[in-house]
Protein backbone atom coordinates (compact mmCIF):
# COMPACT_ATOMS: atom_id res chain seq x y z
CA UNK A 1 49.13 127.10 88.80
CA UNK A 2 47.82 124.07 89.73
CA UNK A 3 47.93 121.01 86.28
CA UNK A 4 46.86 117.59 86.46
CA UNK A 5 48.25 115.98 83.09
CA UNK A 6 47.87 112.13 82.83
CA UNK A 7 45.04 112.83 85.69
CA UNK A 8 41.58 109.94 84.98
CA UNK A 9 39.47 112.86 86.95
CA UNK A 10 36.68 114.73 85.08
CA UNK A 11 37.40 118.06 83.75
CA UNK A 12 35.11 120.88 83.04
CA UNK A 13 35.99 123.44 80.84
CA UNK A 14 35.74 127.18 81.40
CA UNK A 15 36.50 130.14 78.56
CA UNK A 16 37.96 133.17 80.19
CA UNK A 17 38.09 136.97 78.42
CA UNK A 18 38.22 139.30 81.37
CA UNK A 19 34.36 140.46 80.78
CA UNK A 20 31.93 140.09 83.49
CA UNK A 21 29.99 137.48 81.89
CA UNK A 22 33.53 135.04 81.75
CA UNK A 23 33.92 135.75 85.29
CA UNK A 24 30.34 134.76 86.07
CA UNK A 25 31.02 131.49 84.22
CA UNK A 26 34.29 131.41 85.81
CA UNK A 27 32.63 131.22 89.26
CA UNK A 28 30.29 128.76 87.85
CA UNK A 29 32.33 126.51 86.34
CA UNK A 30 34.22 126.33 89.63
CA UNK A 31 31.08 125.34 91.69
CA UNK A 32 30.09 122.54 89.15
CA UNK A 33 33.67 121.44 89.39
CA UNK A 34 33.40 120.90 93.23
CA UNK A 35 30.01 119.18 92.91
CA UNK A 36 31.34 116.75 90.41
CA UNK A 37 34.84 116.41 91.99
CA UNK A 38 36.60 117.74 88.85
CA UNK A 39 39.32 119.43 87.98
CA UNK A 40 38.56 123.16 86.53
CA UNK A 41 40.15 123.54 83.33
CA UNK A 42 40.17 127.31 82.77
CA UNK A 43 41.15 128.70 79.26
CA UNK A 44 41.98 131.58 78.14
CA UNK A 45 42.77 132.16 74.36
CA UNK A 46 45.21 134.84 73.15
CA UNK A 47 47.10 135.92 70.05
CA UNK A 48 49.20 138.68 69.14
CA UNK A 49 47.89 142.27 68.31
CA UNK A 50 47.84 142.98 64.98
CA UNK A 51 50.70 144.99 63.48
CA UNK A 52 49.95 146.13 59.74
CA UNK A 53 53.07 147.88 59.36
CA UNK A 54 55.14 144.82 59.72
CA UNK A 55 56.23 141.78 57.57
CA UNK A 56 57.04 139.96 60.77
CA UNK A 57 55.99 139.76 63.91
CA UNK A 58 58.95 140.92 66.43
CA UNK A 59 60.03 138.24 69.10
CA UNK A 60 59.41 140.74 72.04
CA UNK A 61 55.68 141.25 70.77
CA UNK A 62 55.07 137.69 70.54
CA UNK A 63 56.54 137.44 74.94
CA UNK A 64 54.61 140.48 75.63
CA UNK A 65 51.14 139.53 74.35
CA UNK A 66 51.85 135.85 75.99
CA UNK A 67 52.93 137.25 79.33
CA UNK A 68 50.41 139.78 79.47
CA UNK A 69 47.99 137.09 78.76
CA UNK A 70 49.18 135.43 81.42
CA UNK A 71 48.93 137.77 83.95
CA UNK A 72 45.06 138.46 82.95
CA UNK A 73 44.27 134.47 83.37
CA UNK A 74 45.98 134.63 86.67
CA UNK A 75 43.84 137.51 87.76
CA UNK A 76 40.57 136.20 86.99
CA UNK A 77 41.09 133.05 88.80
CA UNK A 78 42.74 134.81 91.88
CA UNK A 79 39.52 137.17 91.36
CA UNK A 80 37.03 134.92 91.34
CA UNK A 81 38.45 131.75 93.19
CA UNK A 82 40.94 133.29 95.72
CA UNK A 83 44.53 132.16 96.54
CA UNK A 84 43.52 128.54 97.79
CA UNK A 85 40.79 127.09 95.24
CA UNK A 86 38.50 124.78 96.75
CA UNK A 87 39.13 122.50 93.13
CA UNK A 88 42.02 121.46 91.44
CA UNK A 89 42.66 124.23 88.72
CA UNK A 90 44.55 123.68 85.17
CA UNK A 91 45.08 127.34 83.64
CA UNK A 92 45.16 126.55 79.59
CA UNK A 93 46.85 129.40 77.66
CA UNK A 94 45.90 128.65 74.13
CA UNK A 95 47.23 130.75 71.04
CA UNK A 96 44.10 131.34 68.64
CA UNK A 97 40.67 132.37 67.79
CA UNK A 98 38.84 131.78 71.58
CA UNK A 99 36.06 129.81 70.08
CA UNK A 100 38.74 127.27 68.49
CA UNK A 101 40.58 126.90 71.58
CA UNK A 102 37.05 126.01 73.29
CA UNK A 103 36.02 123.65 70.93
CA UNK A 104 39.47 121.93 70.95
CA UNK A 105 39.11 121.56 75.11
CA UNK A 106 35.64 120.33 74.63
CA UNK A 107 37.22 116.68 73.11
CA UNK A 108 38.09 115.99 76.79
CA UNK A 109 36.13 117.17 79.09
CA UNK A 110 32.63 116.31 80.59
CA UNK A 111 31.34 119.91 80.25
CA UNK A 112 32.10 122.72 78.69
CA UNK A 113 30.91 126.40 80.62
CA UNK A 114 31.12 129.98 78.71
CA UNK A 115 29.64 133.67 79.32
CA UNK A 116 26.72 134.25 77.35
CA UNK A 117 28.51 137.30 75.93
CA UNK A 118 32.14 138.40 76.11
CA UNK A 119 33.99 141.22 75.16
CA UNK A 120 32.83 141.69 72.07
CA UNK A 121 31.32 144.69 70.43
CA UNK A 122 27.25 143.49 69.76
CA UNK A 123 26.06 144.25 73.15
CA UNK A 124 22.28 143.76 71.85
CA UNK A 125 22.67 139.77 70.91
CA UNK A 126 21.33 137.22 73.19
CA UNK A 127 24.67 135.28 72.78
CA UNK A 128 27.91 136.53 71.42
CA UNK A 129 30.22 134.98 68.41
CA UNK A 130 32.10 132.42 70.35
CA UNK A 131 29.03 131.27 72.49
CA UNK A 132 27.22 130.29 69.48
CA UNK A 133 29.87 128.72 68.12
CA UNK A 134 30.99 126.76 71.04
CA UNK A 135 27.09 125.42 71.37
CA UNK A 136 26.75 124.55 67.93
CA UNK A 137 30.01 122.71 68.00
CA UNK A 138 31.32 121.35 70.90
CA UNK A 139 31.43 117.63 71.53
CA UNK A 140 30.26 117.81 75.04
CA UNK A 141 27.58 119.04 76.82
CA UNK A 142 27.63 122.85 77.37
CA UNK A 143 26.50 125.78 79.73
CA UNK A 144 25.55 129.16 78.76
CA UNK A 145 25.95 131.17 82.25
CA UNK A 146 24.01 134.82 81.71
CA UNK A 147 25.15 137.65 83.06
């Protein structure tokens, strides 16, 4: 993993979920980065599973979720960059709802790239949950790649 903190280049954003339509923006994203001579800021937001038989949330489950979140953010850039990015590439791990952790990134960055639908269960909408909300909120410009 590539970071650039304290870095004066541009930075756009991507939103990463493991769907198709992240890994199209993913590939995106990259490409705009290049053009612009940015650093790719890829973000992937995770939390851990819910457990309703619990009053506490076990130290192991909280690791597990974060390193199997991990591992999925390194596969989608390996996936759809390869093992020598043509862009500088800061992989963002960010504990949350994913449409919070976008709209926290897009403070700092000159553009802000997400899937026009993720994982989520609505297959019929034009955009999913955290695409609308990113668009309606985000304090940067932002692109909507379809699948």
């Amino acid at each position: 993993m590539t970071t650039t903190e304290g870095a004066s280049a541009p930075v756009v954003a991507v939103g990463v979920d493991g769907s198709e339509g992240a890994a199209k923006a993913l590939a995106f994203a990259a490409e705009e980065a290049r053009l612009r001579g940015a650093t790719l800021r890829v973000v992937q937001a995770w939390s851990v599973p819910p457990v309703t038989t619990l009053t506490y949330v076990p130290a192991e489950l909280f690791d597990d979720a974060r390193l199997e979140a991990e591992r999925e953010l390194d596969q989608q850039v390996t996936a759809a960059l390869g093992f020598e990015p043509h862009v500088v590439v800061d992989k963002r791990l960010v504990e949350g709802p994913p449409a919070q952790a976008l709209l926290e990134q897009s403070g700092d960055v000159v553009l802000l790239v997400v899937g026009s639908r993720g994982r989520g269960g609505f297959g019929g909408l034009v955009l999913g949950s955290v695409s609308t909300q990113v668009v309606h909120h985000a304090t940067c410009p932002v692109t909507v790649v379809r699948g």
